[in-house]
N, C-alpha and C. Protein backbone atom coordinates (compact mmCIF):
# COMPACT_ATOMS: atom_id res chain seq x y z
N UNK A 1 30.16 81.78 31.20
CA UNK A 1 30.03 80.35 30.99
C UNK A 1 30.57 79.62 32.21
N UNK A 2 30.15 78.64 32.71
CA UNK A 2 30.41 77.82 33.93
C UNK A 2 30.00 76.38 33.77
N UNK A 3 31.40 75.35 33.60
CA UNK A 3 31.32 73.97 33.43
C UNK A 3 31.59 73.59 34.43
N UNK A 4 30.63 72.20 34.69
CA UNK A 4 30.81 71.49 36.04
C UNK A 4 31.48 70.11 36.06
N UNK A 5 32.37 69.84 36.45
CA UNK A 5 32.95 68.19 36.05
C UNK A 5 32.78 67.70 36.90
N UNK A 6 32.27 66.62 36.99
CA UNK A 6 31.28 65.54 37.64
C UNK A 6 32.80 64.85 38.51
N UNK A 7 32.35 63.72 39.29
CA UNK A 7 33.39 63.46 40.27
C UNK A 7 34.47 62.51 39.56
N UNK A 8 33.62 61.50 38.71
CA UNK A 8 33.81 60.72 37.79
C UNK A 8 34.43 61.30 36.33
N UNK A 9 34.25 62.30 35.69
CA UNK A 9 35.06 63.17 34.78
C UNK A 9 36.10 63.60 35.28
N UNK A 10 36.69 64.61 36.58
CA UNK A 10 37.49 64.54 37.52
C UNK A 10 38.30 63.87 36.98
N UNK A 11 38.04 62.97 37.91
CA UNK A 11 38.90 61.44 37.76
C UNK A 11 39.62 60.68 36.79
N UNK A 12 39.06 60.84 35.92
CA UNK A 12 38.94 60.24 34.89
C UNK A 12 40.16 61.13 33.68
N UNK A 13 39.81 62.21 33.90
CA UNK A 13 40.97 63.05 33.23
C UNK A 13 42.24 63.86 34.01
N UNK A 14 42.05 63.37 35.36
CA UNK A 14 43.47 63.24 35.90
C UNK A 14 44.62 62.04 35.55
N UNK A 15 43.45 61.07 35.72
CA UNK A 15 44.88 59.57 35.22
C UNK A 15 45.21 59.91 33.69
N UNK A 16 44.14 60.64 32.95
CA UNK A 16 44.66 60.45 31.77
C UNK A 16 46.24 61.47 31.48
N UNK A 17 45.78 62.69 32.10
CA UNK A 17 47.46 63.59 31.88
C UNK A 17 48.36 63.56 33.09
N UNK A 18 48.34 62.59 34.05
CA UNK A 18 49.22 62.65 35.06
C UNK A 18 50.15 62.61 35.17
N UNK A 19 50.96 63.62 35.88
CA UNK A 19 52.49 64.29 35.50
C UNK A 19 52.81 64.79 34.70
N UNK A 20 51.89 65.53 33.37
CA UNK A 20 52.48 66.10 32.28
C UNK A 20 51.77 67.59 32.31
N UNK A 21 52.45 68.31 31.90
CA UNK A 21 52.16 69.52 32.25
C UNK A 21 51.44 70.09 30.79
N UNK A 22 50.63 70.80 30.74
CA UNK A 22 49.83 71.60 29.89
C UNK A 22 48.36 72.12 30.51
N UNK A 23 47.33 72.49 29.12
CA UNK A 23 46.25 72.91 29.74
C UNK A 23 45.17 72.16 28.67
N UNK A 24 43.47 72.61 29.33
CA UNK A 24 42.60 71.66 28.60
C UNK A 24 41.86 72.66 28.16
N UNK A 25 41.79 71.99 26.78
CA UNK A 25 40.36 72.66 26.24
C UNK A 25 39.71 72.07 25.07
N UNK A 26 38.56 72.82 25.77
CA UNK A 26 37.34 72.18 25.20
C UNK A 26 37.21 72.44 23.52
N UNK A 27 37.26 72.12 22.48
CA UNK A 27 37.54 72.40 21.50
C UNK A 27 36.18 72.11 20.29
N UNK A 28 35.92 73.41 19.62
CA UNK A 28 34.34 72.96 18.68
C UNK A 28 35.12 72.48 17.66
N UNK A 29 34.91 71.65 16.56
CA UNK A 29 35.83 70.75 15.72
C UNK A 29 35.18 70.99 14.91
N UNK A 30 35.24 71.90 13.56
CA UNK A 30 33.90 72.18 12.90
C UNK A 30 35.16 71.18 11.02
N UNK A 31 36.18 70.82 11.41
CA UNK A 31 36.64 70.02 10.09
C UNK A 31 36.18 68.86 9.98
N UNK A 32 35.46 69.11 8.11
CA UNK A 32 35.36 68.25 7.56
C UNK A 32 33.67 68.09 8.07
N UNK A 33 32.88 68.89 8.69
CA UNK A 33 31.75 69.02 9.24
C UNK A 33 30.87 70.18 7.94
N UNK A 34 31.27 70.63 7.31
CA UNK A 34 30.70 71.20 6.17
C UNK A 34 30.12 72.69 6.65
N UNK A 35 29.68 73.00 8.14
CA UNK A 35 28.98 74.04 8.59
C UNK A 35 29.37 74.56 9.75
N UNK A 36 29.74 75.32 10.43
CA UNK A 36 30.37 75.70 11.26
C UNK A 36 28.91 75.70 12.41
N UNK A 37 28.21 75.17 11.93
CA UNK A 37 26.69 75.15 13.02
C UNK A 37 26.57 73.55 13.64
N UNK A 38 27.56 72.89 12.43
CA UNK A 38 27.41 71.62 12.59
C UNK A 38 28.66 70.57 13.23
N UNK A 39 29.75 71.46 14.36
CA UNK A 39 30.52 71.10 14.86
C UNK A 39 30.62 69.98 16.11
N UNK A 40 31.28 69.23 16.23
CA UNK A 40 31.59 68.30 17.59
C UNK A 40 32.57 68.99 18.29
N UNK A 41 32.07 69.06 19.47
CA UNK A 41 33.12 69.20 21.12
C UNK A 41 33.88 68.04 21.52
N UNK A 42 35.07 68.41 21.73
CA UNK A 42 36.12 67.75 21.91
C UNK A 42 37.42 68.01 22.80
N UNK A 43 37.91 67.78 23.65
CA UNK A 43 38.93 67.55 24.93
C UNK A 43 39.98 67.62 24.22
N UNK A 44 41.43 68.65 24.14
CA UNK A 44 42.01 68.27 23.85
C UNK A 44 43.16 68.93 24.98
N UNK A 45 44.38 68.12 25.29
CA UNK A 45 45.68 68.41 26.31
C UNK A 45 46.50 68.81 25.24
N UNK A 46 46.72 70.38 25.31
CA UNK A 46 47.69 71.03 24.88
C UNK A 46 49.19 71.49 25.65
N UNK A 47 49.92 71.96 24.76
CA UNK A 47 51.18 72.71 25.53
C UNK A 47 50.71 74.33 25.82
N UNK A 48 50.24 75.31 24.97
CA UNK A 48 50.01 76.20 25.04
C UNK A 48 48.00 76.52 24.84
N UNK A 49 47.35 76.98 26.00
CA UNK A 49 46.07 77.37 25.32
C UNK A 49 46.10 78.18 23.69
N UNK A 50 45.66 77.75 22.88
CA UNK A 50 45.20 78.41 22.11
C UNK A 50 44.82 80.05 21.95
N UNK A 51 45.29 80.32 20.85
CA UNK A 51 45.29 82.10 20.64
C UNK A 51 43.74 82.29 20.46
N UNK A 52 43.41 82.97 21.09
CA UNK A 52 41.70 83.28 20.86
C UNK A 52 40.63 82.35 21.96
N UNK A 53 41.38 82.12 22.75
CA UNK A 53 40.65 81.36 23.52
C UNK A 53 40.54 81.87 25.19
N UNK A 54 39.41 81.53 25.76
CA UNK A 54 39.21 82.11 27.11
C UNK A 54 39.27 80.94 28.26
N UNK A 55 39.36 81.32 29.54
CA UNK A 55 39.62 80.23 30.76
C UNK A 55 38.08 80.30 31.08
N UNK A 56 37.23 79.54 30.93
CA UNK A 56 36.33 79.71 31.35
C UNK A 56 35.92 79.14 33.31
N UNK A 57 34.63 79.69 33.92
CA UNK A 57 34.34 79.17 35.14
C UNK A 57 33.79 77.90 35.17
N UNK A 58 34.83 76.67 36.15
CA UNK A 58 34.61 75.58 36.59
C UNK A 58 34.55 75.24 37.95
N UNK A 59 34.19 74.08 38.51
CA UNK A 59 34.28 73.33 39.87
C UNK A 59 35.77 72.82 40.09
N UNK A 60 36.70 72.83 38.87
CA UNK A 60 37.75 71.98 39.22
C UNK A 60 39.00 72.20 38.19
N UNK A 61 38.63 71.58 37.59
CA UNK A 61 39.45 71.21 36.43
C UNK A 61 39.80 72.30 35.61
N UNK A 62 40.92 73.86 35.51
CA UNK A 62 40.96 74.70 34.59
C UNK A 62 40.58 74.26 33.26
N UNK A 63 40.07 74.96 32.23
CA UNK A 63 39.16 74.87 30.76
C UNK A 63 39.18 75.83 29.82
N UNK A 64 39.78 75.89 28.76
CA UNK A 64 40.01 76.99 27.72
C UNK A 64 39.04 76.37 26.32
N UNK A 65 38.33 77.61 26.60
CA UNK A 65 37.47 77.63 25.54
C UNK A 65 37.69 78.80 24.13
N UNK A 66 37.32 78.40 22.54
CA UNK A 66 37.42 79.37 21.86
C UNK A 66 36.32 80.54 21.82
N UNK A 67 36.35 81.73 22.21
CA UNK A 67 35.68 82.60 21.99
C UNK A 67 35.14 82.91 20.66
N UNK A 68 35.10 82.56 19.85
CA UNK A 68 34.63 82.63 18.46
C UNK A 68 33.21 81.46 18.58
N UNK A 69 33.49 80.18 19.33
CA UNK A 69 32.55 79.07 19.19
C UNK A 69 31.79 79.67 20.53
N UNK A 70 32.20 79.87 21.20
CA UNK A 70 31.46 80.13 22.76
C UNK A 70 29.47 80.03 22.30
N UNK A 71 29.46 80.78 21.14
CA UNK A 71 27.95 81.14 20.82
C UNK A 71 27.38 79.81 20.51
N UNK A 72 28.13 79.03 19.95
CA UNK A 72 27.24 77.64 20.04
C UNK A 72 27.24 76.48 21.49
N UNK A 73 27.95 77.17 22.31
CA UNK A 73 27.84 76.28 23.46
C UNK A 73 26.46 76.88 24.32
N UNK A 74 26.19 76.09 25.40
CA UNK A 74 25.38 76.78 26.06
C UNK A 74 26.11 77.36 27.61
N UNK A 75 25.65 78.35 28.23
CA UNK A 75 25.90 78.92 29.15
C UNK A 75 26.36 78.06 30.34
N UNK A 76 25.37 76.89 30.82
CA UNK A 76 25.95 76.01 32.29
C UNK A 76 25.58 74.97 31.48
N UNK A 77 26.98 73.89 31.09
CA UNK A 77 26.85 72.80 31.05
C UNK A 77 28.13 72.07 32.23
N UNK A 78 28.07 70.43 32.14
CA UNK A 78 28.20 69.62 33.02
C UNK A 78 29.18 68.72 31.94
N UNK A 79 30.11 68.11 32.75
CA UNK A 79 31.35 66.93 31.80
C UNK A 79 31.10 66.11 32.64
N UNK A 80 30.70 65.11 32.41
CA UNK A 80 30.37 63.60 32.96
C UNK A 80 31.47 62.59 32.12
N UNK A 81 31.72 61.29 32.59
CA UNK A 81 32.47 60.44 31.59
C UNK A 81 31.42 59.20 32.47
N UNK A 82 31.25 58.53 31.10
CA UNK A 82 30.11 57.48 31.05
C UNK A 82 31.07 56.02 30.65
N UNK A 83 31.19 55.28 32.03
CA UNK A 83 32.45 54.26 31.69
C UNK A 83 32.40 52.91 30.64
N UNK A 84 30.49 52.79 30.33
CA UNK A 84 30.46 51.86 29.23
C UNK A 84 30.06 52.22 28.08
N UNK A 85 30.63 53.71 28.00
CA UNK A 85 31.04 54.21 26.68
C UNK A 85 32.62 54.53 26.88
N UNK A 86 32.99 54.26 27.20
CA UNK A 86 34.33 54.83 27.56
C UNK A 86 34.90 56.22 27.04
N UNK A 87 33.95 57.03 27.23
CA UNK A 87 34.26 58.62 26.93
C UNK A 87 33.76 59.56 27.81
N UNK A 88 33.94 60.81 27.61
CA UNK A 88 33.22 61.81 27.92
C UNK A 88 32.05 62.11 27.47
N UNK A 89 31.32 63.12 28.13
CA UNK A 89 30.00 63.35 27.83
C UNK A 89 30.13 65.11 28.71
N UNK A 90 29.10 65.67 27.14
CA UNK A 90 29.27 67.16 27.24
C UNK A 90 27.83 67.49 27.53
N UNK A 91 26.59 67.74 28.64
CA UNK A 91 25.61 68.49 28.58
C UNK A 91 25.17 69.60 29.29
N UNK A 92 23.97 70.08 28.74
CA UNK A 92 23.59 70.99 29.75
C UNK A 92 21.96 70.71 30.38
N UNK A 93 21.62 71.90 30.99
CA UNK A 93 20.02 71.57 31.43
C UNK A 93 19.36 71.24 30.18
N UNK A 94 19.48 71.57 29.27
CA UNK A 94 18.61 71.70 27.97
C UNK A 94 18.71 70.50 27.22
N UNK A 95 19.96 69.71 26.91
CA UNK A 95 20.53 69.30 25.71
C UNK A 95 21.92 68.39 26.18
N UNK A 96 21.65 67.08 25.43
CA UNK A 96 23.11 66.38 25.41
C UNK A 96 23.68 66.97 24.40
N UNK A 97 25.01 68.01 24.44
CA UNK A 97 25.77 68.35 23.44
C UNK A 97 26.57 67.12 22.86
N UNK A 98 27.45 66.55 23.40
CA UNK A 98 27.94 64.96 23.01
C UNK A 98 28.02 64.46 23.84
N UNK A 99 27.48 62.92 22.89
CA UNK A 99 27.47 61.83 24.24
C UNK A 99 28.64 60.99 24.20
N UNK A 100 29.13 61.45 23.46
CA UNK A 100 30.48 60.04 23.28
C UNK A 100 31.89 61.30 22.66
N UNK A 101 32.14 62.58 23.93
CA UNK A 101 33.12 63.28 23.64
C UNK A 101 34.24 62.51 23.62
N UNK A 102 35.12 62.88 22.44
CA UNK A 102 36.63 62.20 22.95
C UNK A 102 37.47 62.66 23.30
N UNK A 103 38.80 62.72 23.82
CA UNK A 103 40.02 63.49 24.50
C UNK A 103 40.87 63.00 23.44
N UNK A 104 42.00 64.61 23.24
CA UNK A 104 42.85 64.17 22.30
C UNK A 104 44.15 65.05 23.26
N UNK A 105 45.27 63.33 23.13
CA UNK A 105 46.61 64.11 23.84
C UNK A 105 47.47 64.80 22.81
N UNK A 106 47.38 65.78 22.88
CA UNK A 106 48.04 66.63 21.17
C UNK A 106 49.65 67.27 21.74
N UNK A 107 50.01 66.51 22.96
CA UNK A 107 51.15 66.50 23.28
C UNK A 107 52.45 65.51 22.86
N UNK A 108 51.27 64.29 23.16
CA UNK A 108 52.16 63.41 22.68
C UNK A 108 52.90 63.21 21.72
């Protein structure tokens, strides 16, 4: 798997954890979603990656993904942040996975 973060995603999620130490990952959110087919991707700044989870290949930004969800992602997608949505955005060649990803500081 290989995610690309755009210059503007970059950016964008450096001011958000600056100076605080942890790691990111990309997280399938399948609560309260009824189907585990029917999950949202989601950013979240942890203290510790997650048990079951892999570093996947990026341009920049280290990324821990769960190996259990990996099968519903696709192989090369791209993290863009779209500033008059004020979020992230998860796609690939194929498919907008989400257009309005959110980041969660689960440090704070």
């Amino acid at each position: 798997m290989y995610i690309e973060w755009t210059e503007t995603a970059a950016g964008k999620m450096v001011d958000k954890v600056e100076g605080q130490e942890g790691y990111l990952q990309l997280k399938y959110d399948t609560d309260g979603c009824g189907c585990v087919v029917s999950g949202v991707t989601a950013l979240w700044w942890v203290n510790e990656p997650e048990e079951g989870t892999e570093k996947v290949e990026t341009n920049g930004i280290p990324l821990y993904v769960e190996k259990s969800k990996m099968i519903f992602l696709d192989e090369v997608m791209k993290i863009d942040f779209i500033p008059e949505a004020n979020s992230f955005q998860l796609k690939s060649p194929n498919q907008i996975l989400n257009p309005r990803m959110s980041f969660f500081n689960k440090i704070q």
